[in-house]
PDB file of N, CA and C in Angstrom:
ATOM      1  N   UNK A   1      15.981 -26.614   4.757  1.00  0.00           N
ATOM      2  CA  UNK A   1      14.798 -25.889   4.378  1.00  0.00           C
ATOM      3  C   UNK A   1      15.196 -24.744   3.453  1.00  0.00           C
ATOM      4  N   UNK A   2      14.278 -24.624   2.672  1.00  0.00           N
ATOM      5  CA  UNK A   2      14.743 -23.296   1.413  1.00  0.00           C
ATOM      6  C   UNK A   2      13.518 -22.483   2.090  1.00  0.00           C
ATOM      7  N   UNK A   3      14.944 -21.214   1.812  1.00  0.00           N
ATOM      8  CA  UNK A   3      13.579 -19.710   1.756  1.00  0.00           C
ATOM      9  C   UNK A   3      12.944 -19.199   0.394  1.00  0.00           C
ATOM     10  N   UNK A   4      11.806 -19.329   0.206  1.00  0.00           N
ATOM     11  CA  UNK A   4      10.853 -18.665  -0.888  1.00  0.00           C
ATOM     12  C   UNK A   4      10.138 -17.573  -0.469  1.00  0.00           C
ATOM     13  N   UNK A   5      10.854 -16.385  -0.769  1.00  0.00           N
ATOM     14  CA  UNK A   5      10.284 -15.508  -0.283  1.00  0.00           C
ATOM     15  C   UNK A   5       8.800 -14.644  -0.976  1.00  0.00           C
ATOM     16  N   UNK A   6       8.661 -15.539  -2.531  1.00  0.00           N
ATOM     17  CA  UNK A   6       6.992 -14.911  -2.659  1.00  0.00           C
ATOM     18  C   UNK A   6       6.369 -16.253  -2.616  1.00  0.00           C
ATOM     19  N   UNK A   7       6.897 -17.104  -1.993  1.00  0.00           N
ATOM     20  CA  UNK A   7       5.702 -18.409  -1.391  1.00  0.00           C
ATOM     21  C   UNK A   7       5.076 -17.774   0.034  1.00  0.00           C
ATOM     22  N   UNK A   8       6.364 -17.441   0.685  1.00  0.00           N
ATOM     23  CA  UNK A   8       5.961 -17.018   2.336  1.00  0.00           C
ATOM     24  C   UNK A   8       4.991 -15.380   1.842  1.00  0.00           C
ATOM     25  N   UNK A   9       5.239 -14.643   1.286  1.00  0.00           N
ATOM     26  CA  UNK A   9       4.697 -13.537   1.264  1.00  0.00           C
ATOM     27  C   UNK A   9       3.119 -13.873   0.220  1.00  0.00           C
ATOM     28  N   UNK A  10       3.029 -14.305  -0.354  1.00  0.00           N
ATOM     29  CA  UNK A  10       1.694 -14.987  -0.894  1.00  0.00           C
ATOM     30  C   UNK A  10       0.781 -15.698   0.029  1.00  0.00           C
ATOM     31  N   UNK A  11       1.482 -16.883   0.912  1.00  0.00           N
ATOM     32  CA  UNK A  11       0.790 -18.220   1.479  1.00  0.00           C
ATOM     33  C   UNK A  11       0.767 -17.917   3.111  1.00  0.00           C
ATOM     34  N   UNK A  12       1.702 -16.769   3.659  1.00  0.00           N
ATOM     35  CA  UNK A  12       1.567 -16.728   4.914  1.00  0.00           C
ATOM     36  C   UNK A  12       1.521 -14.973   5.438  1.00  0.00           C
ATOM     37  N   UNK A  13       2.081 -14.416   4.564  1.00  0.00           N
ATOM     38  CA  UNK A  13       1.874 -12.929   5.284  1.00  0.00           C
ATOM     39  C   UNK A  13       0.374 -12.383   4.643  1.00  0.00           C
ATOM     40  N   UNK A  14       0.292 -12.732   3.427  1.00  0.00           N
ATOM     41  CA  UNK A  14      -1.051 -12.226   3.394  1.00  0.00           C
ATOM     42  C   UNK A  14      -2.229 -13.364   3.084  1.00  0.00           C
ATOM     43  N   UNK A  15      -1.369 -14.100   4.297  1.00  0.00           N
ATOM     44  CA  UNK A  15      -3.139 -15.182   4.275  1.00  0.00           C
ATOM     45  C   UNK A  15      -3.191 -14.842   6.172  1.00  0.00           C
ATOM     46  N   UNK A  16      -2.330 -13.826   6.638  1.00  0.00           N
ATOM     47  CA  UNK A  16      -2.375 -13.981   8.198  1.00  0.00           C
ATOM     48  C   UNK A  16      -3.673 -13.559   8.923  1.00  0.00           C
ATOM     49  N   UNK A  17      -4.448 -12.959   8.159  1.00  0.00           N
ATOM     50  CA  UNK A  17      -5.595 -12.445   8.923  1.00  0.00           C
ATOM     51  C   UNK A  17      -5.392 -10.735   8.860  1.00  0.00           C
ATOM     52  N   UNK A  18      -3.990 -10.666   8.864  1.00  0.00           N
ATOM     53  CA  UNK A  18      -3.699  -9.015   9.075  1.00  0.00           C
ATOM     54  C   UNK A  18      -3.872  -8.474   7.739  1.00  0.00           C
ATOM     55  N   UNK A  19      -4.089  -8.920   6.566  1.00  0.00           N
ATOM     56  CA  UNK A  19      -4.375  -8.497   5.304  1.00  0.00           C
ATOM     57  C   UNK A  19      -5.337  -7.886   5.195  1.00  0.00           C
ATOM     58  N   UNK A  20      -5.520  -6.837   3.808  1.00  0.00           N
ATOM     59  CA  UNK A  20      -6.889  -6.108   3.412  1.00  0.00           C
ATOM     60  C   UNK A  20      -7.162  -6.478   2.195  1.00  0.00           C
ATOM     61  N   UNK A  21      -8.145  -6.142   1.791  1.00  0.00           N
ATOM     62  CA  UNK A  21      -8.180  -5.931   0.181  1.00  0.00           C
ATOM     63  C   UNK A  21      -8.189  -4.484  -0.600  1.00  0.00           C
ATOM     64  N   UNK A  22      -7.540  -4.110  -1.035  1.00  0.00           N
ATOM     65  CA  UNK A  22      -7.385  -2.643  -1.524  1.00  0.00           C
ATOM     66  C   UNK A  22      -7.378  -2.909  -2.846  1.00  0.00           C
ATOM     67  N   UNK A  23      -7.579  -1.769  -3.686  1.00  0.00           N
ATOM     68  CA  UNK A  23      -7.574  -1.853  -4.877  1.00  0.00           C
ATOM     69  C   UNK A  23      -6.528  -0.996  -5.590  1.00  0.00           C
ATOM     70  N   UNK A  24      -6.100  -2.057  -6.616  1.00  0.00           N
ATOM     71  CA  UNK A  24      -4.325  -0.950  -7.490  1.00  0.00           C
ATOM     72  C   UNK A  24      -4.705  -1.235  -8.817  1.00  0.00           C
ATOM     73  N   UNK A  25      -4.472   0.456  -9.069  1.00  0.00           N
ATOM     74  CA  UNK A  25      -4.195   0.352 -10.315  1.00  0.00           C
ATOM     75  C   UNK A  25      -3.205   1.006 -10.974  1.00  0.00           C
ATOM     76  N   UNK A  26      -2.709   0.179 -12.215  1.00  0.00           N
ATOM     77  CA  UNK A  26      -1.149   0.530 -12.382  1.00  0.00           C
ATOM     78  C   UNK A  26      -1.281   1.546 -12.976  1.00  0.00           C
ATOM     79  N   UNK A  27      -0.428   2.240 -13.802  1.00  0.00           N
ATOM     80  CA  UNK A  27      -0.284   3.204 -14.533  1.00  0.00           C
ATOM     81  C   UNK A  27      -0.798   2.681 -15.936  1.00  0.00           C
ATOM     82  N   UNK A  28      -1.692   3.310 -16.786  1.00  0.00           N
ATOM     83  CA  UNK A  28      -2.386   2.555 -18.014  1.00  0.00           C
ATOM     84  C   UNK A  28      -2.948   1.480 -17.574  1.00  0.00           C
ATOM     85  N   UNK A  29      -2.830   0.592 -16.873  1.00  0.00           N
ATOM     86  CA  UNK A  29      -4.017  -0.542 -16.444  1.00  0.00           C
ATOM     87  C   UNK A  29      -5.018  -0.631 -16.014  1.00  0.00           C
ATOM     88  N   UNK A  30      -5.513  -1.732 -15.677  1.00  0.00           N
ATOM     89  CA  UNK A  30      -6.933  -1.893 -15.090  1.00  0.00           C
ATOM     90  C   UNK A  30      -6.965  -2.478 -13.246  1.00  0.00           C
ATOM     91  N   UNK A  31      -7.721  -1.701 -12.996  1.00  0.00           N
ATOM     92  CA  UNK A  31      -8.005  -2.150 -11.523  1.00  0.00           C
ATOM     93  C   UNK A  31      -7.909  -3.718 -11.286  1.00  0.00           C
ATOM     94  N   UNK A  32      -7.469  -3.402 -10.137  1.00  0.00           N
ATOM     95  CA  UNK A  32      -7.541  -4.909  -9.475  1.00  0.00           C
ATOM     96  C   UNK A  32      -7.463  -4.776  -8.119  1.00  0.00           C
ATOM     97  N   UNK A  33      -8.403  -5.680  -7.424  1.00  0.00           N
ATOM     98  CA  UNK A  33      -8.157  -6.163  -5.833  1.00  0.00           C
ATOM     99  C   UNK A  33      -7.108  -7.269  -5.800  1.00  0.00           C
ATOM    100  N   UNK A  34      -6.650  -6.498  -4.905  1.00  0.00           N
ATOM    101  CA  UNK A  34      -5.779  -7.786  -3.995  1.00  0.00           C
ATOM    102  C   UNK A  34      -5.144  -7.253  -2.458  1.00  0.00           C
ATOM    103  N   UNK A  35      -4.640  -8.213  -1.778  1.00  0.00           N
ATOM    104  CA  UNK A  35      -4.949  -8.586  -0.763  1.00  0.00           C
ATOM    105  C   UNK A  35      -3.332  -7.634  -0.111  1.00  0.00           C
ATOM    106  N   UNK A  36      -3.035  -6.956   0.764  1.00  0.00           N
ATOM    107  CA  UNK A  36      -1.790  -5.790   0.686  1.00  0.00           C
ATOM    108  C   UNK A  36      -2.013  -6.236   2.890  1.00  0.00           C
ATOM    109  N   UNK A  37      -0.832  -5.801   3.187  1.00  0.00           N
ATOM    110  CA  UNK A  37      -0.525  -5.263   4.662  1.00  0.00           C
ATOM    111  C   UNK A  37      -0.683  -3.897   4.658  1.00  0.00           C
ATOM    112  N   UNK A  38      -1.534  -3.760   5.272  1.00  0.00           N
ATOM    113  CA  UNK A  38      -1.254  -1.585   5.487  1.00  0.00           C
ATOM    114  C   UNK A  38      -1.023  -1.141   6.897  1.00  0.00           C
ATOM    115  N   UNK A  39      -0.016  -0.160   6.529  1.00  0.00           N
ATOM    116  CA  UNK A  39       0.661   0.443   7.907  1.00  0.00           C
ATOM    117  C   UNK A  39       0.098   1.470   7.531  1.00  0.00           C
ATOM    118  N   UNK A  40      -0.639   2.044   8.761  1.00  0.00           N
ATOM    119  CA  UNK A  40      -0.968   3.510   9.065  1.00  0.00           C
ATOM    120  C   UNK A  40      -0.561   3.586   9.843  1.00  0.00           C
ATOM    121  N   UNK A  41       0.450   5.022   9.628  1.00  0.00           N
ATOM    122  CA  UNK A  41       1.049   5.740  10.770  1.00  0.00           C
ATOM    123  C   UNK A  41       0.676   6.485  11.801  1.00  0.00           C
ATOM    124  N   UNK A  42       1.489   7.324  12.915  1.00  0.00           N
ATOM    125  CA  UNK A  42       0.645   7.800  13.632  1.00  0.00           C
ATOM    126  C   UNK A  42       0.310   9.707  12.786  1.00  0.00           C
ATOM    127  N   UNK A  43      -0.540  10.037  13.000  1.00  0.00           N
ATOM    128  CA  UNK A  43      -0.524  11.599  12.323  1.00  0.00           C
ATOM    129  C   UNK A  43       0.706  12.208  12.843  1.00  0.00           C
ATOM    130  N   UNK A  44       0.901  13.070  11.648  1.00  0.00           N
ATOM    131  CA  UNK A  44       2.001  13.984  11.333  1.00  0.00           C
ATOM    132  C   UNK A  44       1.056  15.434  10.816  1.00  0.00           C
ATOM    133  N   UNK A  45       2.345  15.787  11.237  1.00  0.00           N
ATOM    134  CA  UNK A  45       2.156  17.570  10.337  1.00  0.00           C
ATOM    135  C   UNK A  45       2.107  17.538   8.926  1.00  0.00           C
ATOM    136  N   UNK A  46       0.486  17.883   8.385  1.00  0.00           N
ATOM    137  CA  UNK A  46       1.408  18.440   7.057  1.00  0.00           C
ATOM    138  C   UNK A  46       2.119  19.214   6.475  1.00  0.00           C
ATOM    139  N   UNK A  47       2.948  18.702   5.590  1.00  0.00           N
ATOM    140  CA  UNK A  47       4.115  18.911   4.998  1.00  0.00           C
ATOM    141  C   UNK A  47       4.863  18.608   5.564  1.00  0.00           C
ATOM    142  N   UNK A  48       4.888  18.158   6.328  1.00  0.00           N
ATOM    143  CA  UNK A  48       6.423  17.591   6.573  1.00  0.00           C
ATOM    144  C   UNK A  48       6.804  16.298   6.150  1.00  0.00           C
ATOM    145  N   UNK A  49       5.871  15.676   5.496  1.00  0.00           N
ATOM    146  CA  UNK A  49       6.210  14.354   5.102  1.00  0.00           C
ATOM    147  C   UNK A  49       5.145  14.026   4.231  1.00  0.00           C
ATOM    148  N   UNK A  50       5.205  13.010   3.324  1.00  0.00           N
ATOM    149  CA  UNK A  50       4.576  12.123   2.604  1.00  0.00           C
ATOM    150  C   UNK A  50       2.607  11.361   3.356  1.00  0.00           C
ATOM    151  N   UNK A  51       2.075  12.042   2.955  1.00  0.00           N
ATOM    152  CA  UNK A  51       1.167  11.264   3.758  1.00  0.00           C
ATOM    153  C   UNK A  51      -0.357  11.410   3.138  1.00  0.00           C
ATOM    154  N   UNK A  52      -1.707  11.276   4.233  1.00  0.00           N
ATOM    155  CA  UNK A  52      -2.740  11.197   3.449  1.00  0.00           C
ATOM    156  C   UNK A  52      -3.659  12.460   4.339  1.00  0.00           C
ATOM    157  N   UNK A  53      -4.294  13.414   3.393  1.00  0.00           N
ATOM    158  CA  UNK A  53      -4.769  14.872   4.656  1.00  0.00           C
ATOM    159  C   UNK A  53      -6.040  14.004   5.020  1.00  0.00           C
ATOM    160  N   UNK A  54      -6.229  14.083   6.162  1.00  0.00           N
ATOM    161  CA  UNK A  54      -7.411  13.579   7.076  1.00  0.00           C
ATOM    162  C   UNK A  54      -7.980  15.568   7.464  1.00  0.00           C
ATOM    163  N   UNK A  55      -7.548  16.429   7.898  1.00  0.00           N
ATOM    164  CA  UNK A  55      -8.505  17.409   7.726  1.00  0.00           C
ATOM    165  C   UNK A  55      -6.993  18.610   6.993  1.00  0.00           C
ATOM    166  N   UNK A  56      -7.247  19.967   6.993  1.00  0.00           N
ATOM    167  CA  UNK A  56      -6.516  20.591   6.301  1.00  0.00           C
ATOM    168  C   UNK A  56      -4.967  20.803   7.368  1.00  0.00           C
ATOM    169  N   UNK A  57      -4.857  19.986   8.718  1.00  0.00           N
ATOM    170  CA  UNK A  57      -3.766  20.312   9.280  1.00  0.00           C
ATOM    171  C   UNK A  57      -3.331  19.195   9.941  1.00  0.00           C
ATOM    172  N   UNK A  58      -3.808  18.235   9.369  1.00  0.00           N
ATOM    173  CA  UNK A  58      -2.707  16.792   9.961  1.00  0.00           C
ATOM    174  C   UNK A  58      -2.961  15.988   8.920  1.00  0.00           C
ATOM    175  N   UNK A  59      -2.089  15.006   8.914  1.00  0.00           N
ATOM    176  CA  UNK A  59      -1.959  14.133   7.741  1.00  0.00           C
ATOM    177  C   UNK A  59      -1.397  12.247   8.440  1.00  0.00           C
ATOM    178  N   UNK A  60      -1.774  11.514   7.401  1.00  0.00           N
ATOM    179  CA  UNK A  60      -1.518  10.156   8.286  1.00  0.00           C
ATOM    180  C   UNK A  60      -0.801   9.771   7.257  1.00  0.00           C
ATOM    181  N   UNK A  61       0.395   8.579   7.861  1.00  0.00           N
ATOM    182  CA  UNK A  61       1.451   8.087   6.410  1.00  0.00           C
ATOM    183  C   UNK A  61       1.167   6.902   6.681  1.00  0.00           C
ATOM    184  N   UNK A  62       1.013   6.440   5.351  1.00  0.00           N
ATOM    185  CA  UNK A  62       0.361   5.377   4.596  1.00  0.00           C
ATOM    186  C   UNK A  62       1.139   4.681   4.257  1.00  0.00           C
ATOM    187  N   UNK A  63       1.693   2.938   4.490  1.00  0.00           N
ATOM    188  CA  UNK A  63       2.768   2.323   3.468  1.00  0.00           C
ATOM    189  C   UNK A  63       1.592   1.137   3.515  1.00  0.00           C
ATOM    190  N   UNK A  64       1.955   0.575   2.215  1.00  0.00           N
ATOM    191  CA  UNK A  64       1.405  -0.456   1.658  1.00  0.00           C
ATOM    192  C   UNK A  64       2.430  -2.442   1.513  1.00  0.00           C
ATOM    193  N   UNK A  65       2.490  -3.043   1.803  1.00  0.00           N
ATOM    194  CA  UNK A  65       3.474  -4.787   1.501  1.00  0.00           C
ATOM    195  C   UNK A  65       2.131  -4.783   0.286  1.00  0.00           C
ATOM    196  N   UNK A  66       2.603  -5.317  -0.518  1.00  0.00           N
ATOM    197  CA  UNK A  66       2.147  -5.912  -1.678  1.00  0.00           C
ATOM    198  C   UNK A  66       3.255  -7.086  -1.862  1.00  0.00           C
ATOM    199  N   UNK A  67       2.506  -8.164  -2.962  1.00  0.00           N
ATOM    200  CA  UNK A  67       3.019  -9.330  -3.446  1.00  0.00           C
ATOM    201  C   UNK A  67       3.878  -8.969  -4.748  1.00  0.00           C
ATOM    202  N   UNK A  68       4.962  -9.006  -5.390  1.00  0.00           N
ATOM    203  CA  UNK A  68       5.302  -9.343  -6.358  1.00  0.00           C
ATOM    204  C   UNK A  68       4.869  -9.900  -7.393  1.00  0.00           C
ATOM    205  N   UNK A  69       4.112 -10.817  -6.818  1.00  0.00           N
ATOM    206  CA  UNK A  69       3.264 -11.088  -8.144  1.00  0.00           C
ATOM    207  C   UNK A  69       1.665 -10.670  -8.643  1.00  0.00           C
ATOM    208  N   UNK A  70       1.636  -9.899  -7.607  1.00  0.00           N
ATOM    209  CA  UNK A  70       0.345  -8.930  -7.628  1.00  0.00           C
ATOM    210  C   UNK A  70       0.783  -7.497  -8.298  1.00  0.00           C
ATOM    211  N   UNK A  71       1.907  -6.929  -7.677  1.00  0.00           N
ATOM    212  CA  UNK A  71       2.307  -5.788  -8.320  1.00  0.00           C
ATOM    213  C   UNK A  71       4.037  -6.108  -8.587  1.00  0.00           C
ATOM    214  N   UNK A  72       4.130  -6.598 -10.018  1.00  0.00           N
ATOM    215  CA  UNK A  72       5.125  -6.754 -10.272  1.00  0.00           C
ATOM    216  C   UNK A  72       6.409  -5.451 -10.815  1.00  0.00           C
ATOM    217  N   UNK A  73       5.429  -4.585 -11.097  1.00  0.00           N
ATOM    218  CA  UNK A  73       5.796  -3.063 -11.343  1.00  0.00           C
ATOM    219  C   UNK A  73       5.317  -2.127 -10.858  1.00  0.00           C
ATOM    220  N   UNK A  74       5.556  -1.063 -10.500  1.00  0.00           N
ATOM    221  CA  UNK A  74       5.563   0.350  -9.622  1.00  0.00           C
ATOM    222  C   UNK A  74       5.822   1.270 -10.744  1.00  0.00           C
ATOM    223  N   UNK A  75       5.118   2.085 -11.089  1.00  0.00           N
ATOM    224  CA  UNK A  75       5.754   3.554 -11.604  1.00  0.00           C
ATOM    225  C   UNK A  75       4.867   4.645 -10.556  1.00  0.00           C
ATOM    226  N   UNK A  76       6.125   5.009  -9.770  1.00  0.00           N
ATOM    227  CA  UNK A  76       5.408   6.113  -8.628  1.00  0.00           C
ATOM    228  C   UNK A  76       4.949   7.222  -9.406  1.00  0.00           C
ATOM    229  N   UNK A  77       4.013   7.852  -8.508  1.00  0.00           N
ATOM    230  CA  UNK A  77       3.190   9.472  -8.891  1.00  0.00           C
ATOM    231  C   UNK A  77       2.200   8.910 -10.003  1.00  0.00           C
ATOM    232  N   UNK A  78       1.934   7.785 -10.643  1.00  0.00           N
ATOM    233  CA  UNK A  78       1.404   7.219 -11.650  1.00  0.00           C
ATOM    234  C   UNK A  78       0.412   6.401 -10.870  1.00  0.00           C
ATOM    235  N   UNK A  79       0.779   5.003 -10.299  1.00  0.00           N
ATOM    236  CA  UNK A  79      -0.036   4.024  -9.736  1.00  0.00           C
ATOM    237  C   UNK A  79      -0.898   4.991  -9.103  1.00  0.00           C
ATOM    238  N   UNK A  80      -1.946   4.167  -8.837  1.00  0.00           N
ATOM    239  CA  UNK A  80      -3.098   4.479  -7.536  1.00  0.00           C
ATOM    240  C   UNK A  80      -3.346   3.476  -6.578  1.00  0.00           C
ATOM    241  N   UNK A  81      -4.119   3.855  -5.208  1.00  0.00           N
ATOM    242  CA  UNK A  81      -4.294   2.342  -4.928  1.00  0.00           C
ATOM    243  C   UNK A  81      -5.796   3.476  -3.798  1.00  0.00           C
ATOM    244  N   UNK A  82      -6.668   2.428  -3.618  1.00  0.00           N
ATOM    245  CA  UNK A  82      -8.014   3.008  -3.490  1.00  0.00           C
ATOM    246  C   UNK A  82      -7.959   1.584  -1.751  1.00  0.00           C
ATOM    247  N   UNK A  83      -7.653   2.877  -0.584  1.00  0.00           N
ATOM    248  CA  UNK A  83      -7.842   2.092   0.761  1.00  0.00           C
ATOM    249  C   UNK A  83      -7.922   2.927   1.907  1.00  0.00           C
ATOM    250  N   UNK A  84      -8.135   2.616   3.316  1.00  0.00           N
ATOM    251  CA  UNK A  84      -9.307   2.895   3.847  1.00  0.00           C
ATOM    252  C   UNK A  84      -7.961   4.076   4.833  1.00  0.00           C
ATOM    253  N   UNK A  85      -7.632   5.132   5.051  1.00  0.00           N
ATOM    254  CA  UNK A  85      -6.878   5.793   5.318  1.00  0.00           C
ATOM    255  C   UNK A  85      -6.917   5.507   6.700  1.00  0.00           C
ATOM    256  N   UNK A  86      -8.009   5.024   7.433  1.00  0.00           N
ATOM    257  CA  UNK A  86      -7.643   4.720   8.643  1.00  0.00           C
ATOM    258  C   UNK A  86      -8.431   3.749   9.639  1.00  0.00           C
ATOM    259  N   UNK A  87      -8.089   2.687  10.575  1.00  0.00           N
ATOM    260  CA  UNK A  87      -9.024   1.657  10.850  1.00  0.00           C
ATOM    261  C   UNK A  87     -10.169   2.306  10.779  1.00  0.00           C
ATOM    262  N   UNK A  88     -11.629   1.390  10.481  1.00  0.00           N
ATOM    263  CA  UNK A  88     -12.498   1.713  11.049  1.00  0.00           C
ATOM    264  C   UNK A  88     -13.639   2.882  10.164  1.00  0.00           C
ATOM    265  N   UNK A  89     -12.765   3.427   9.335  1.00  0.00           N
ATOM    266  CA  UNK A  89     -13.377   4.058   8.001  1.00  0.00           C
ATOM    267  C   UNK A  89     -14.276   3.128   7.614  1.00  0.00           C
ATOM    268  N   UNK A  90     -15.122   4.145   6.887  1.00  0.00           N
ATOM    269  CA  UNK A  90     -16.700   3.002   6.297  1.00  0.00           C
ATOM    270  C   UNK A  90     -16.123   3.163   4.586  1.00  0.00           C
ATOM    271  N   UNK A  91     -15.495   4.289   4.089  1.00  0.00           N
ATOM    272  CA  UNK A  91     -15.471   4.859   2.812  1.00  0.00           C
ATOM    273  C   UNK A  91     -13.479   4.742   2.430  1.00  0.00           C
ATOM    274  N   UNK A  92     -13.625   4.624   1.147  1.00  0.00           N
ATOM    275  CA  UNK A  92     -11.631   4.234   0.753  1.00  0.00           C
ATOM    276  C   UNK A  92     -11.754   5.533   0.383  1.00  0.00           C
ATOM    277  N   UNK A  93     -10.182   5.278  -0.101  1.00  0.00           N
ATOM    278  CA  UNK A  93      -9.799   7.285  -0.634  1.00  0.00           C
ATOM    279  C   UNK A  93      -8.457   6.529  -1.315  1.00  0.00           C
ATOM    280  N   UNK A  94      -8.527   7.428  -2.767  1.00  0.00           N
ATOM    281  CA  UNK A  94      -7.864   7.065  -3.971  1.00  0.00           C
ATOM    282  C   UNK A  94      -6.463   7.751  -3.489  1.00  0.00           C
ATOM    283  N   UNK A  95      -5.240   7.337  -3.091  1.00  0.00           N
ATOM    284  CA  UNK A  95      -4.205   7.635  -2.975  1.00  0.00           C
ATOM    285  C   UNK A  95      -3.071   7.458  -4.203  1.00  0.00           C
ATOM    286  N   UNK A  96      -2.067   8.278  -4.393  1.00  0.00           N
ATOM    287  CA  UNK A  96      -1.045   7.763  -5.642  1.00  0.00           C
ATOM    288  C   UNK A  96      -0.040   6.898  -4.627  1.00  0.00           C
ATOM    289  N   UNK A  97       0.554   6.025  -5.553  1.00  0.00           N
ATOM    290  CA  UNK A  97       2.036   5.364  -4.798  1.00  0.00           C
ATOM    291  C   UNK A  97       3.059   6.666  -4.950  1.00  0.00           C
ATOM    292  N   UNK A  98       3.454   6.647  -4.139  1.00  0.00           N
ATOM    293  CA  UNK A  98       4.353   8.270  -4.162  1.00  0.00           C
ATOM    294  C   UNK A  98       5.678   7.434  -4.238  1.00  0.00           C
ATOM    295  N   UNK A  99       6.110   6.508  -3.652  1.00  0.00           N
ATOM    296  CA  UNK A  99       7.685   5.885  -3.472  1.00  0.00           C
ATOM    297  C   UNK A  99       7.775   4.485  -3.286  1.00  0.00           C
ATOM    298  N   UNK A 100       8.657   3.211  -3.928  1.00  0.00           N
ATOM    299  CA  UNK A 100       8.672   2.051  -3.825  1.00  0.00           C
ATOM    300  C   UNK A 100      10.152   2.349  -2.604  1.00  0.00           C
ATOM    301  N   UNK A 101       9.428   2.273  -1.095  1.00  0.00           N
ATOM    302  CA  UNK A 101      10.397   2.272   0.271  1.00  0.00           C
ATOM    303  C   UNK A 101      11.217   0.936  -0.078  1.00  0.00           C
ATOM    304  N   UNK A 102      11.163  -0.308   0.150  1.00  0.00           N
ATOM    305  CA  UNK A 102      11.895  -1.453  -0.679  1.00  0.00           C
ATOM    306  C   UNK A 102      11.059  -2.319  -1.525  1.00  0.00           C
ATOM    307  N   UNK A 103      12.096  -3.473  -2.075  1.00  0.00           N
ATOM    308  CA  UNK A 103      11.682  -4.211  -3.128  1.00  0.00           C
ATOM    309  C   UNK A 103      12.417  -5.422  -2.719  1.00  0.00           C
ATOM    310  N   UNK A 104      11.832  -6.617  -3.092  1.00  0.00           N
ATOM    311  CA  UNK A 104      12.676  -7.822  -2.742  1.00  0.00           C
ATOM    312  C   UNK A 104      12.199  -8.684  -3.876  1.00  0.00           C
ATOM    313  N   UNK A 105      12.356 -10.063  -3.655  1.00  0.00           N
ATOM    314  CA  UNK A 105      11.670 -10.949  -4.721  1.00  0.00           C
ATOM    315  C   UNK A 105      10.477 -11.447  -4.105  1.00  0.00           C
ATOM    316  N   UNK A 106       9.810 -11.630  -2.687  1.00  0.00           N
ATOM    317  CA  UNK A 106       8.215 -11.462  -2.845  1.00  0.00           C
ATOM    318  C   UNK A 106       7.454 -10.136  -2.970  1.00  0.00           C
ATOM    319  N   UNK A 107       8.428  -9.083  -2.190  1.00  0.00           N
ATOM    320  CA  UNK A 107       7.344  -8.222  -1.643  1.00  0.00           C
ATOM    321  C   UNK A 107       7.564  -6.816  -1.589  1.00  0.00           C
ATOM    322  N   UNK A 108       6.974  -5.675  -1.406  1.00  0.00           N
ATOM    323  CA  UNK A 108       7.418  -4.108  -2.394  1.00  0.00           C
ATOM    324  C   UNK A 108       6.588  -4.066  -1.029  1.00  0.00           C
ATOM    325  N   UNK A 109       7.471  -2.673  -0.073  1.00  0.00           N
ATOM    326  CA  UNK A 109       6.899  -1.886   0.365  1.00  0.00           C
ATOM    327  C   UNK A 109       6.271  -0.376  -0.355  1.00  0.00           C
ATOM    328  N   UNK A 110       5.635   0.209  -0.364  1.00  0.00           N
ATOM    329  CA  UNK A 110       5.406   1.343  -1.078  1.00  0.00           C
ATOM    330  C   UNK A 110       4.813   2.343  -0.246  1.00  0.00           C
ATOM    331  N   UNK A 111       5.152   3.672  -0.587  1.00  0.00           N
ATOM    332  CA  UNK A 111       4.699   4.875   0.238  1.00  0.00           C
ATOM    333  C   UNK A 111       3.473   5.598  -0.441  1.00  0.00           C
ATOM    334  N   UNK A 112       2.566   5.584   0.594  1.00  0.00           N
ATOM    335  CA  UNK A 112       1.343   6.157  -0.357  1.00  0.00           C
ATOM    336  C   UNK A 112       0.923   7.741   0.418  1.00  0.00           C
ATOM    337  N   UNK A 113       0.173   8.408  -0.743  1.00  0.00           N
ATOM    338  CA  UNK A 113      -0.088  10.385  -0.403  1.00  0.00           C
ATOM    339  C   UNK A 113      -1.164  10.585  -1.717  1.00  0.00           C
ATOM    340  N   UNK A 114      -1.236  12.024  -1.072  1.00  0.00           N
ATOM    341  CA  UNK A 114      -2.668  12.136  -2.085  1.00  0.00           C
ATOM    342  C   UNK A 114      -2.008  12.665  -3.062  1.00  0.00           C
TER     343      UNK A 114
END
């Protein structure tokens, strides 16, 4: 058996049900939906870390799985990506990609903050 790792990350991690649709847009480009894993963390202090302000004294950290062939490039502090900061939200909130955490040949974790 061969591993394809943006077949499996295309055809099975984000066809699992656990997927969203968020919206990215690159740096100079045009919006697009597509379909991402999002980890929301548990709240943190702000400043002490990378994250998204939910009121002026706690903050939630945000990482994003994207496809490779959905976001084949990253330029952090540039990208945006427009998603729901925490289950259960009715309304998204425009976050920057602050950091590409890893990269492989399907799939880019990325760190997202306001």
């Amino acid at each position: 058996m061969t591993i394809d790792l943006q077949a499996d990350m295309d055809t099975v991690f984000l066809d699992s049900g656990f997927e969203e649709d968020i919206v990215y847009t690159p740096s100079g480009g045009s919006a697009a939906t597509i379909s991402a894993i999002v980890d929301r963390g548990p709240p943190i202090q702000a400043g002490r870390a990378r994250g998204v302000d939910s009121n002026p004294n706690r903050r939630h950290e945000v990482t994003i799985y994207v496809s490779t062939t959905d976001v084949p490039t990253v330029t952090p502090n540039e990208d945006t990506v427009q998603v729901k900061a925490r289950v259960g939200d009715s309304m998204t909130r425009t976050m920057t990609v602050r950091s590409v955490i890893s990269s492989d040949a399907g799939c880019q974790q990325l760190a997202l903050g306001w």
